[in-house]
N, C-alpha and C. Protein backbone atom coordinates (compact mmCIF):
# COMPACT_ATOMS: atom_id res chain seq x y z
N UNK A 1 -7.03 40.97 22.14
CA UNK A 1 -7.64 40.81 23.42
C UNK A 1 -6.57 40.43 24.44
N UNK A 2 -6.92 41.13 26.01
CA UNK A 2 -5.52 40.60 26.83
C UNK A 2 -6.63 39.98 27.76
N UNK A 3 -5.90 39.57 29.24
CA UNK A 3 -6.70 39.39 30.36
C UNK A 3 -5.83 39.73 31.11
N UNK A 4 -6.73 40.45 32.22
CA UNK A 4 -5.92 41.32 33.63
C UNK A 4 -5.20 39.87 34.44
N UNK A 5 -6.39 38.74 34.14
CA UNK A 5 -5.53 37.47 34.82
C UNK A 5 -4.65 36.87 34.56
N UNK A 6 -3.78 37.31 33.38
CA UNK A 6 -2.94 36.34 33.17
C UNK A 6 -2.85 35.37 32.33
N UNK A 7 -3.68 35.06 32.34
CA UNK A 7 -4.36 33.82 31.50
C UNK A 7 -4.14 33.89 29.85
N UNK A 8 -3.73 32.91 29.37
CA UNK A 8 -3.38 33.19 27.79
C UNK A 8 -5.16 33.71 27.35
N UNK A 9 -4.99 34.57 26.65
CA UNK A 9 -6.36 35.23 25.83
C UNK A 9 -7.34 33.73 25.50
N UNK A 10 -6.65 32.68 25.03
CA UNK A 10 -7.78 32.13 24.04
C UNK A 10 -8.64 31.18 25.09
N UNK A 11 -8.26 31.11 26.46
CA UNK A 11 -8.60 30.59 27.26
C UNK A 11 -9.76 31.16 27.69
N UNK A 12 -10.62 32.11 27.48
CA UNK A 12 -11.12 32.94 27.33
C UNK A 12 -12.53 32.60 26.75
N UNK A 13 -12.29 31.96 25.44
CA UNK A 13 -12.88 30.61 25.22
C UNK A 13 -13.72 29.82 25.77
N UNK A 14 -13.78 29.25 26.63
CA UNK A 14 -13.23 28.05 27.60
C UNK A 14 -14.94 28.57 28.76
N UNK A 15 -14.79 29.76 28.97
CA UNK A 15 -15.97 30.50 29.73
C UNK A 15 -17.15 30.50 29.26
N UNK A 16 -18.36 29.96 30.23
CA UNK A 16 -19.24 30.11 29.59
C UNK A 16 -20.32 31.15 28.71
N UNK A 17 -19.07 32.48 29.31
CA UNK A 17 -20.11 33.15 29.52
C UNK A 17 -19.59 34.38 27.99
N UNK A 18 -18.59 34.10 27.64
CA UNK A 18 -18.05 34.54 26.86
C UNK A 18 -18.63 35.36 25.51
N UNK A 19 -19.48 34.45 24.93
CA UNK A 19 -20.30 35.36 24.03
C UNK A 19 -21.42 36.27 24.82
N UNK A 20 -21.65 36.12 26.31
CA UNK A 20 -22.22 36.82 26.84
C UNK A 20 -21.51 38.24 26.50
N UNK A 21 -20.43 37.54 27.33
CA UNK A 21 -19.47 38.97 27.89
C UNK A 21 -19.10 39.70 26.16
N UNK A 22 -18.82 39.59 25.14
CA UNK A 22 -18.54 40.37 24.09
C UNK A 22 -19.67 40.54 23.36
N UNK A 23 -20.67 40.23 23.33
CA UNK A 23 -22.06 40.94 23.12
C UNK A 23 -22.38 41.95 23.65
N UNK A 24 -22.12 41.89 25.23
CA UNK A 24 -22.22 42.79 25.93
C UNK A 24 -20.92 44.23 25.62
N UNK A 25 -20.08 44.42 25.45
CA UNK A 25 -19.31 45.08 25.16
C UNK A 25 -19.39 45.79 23.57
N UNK A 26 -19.58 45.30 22.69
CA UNK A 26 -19.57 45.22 21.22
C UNK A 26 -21.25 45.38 20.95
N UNK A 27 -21.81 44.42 21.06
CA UNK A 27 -23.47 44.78 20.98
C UNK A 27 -23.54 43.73 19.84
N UNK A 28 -23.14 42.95 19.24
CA UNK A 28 -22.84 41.46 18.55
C UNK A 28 -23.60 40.76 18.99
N UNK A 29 -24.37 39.95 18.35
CA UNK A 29 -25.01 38.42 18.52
C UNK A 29 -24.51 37.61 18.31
N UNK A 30 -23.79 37.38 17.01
CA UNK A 30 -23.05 36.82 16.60
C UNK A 30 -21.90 37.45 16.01
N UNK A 31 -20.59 36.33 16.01
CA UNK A 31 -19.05 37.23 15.89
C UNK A 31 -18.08 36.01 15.51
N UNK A 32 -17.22 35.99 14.75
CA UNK A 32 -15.97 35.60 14.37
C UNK A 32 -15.27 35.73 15.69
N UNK A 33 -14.43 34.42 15.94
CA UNK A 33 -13.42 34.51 16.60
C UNK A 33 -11.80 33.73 15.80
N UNK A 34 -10.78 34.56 15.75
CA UNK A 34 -9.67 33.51 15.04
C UNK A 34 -8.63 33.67 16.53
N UNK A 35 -8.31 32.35 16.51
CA UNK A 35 -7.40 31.70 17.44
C UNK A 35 -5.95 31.13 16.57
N UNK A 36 -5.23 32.30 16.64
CA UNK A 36 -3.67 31.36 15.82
C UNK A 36 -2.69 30.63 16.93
N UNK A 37 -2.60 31.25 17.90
CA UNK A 37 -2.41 30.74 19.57
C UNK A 37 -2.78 31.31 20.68
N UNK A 38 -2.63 30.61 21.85
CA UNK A 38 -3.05 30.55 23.14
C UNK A 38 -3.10 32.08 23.29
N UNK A 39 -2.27 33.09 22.87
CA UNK A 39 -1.65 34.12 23.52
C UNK A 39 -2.20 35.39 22.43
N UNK A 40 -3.37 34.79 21.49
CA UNK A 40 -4.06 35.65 20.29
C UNK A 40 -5.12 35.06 19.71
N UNK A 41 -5.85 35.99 20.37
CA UNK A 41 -7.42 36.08 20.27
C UNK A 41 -8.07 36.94 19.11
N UNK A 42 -8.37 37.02 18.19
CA UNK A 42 -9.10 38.63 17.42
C UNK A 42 -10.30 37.97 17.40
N UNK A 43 -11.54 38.79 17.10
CA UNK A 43 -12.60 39.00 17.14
C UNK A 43 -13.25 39.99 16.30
N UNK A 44 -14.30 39.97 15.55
CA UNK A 44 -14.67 40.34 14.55
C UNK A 44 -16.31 40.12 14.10
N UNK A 45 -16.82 41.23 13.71
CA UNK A 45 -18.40 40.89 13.77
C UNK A 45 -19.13 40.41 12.64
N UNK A 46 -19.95 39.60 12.50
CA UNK A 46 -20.14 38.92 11.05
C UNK A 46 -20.45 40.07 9.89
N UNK A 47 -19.83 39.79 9.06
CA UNK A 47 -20.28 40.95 8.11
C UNK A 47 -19.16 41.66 8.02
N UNK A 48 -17.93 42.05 8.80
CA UNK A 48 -17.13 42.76 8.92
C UNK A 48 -16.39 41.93 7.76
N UNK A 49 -15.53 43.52 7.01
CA UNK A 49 -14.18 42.89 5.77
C UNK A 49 -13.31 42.63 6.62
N UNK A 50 -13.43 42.45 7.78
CA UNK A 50 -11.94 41.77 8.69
C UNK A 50 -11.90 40.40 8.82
N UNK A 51 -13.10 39.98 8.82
CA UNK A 51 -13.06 38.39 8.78
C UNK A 51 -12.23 37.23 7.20
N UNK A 52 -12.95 38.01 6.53
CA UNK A 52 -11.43 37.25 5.53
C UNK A 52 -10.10 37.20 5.64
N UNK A 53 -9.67 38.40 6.17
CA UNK A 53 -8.01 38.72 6.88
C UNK A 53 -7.97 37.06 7.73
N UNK A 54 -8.96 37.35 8.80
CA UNK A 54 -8.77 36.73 9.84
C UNK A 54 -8.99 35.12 9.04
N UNK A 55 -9.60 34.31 7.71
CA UNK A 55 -9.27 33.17 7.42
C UNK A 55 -8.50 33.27 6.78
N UNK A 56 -7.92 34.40 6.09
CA UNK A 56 -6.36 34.30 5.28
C UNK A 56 -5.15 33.89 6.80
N UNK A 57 -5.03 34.31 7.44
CA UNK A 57 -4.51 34.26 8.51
C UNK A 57 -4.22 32.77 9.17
N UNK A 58 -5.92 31.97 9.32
CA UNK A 58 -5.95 31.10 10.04
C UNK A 58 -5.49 30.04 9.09
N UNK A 59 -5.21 30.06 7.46
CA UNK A 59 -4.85 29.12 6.02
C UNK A 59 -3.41 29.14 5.95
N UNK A 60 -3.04 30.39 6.37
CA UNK A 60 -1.41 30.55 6.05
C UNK A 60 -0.44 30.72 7.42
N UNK A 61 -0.87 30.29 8.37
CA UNK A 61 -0.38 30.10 10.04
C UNK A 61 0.38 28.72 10.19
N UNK A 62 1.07 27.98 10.43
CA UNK A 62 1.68 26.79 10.60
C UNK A 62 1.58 26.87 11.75
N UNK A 63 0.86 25.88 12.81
CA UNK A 63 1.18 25.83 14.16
C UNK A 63 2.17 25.05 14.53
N UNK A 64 2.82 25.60 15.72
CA UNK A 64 3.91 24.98 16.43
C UNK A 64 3.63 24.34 17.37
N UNK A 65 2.19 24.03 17.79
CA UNK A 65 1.47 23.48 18.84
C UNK A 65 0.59 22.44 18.21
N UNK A 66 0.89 21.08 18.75
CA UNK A 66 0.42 20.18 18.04
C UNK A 66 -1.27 20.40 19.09
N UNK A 67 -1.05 20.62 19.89
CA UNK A 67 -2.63 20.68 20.89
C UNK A 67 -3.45 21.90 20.52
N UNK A 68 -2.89 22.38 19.40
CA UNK A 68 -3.81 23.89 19.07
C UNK A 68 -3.74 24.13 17.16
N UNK A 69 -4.48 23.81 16.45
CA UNK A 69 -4.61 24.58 15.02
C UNK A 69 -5.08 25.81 15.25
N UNK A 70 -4.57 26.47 14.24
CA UNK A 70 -5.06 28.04 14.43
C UNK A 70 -6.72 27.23 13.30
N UNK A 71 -7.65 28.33 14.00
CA UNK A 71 -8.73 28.05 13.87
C UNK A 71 -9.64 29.31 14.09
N UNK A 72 -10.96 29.36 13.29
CA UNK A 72 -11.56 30.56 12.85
C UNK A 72 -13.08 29.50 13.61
N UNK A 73 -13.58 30.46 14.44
CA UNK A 73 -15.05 29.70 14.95
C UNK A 73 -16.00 31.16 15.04
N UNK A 74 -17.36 30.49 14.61
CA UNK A 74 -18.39 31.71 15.00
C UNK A 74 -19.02 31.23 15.59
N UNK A 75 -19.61 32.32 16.42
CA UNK A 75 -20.07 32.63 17.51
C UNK A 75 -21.13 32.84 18.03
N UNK A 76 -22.22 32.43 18.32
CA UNK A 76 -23.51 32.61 18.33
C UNK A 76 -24.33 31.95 19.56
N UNK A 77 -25.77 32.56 19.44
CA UNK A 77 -26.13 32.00 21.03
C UNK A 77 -26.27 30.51 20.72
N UNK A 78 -26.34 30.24 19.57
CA UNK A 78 -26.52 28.74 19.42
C UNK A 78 -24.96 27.93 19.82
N UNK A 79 -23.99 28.99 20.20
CA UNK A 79 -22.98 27.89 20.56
C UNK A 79 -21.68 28.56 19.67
N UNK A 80 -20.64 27.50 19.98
CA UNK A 80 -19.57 27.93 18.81
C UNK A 80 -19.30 26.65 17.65
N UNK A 81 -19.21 27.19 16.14
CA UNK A 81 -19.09 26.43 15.09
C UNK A 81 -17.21 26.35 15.01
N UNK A 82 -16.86 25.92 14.44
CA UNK A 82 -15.62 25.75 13.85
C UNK A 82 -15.66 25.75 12.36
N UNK A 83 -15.26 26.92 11.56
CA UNK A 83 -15.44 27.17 10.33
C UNK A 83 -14.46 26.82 9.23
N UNK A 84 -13.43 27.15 10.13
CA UNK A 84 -12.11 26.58 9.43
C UNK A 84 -10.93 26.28 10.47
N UNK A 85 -9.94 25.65 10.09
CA UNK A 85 -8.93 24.84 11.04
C UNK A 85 -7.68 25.08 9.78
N UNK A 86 -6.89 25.38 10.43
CA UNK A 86 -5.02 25.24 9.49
C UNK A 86 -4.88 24.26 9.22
N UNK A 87 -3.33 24.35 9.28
CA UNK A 87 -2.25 23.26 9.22
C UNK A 87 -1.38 23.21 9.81
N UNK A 88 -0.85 21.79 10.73
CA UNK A 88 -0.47 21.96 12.01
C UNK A 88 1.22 21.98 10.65
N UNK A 89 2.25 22.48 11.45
CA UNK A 89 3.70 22.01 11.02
C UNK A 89 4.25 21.13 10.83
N UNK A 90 5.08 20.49 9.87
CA UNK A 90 5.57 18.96 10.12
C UNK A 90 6.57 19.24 10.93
């Protein structure tokens, strides 16, 4: 995912309107989102074989950002869960 604004992708996040807006695009109710940093977003629809990639990904990521774990959240009108969280770097 990019943004025409500039804006790091995961900020993206942050909007309320967000599962609006990729429901609307995709046709999803609910969806996987993995965040490894600010600047990488993927997205993924429940049920999809991409979502294991995407927690192999978020298990074997070391962040370099102590203000960010890479982190796997779904997505739903009920809100966003946090499913899994890394390991930050020593």
């Amino acid at each position: 995912m990019s943004r025409e604004d500039g804006l790091p992708p995961g900020s993206a996040l942050c909007s309320g309107h967000f599962r609006g807006w990729i429901s609307s695009i995709r046709g999803w109710q609910e969806f996987y989102v993995s965040l490894i940093c600010p600047e990488q977003l993927v997205i993924a629809a429940v049920g999809s074989a991409y979502v294991e990639e995407m927690r192999r990904e978020v298990l074997e990521t070391d962040s370099h950002n102590p203000d960010l774990l890479p982190t796997l959240l779904r997505v739903s009108a009920d809100g966003m869960e946090v499913v899994l969280e890394g390991a930050a770097s020593s």
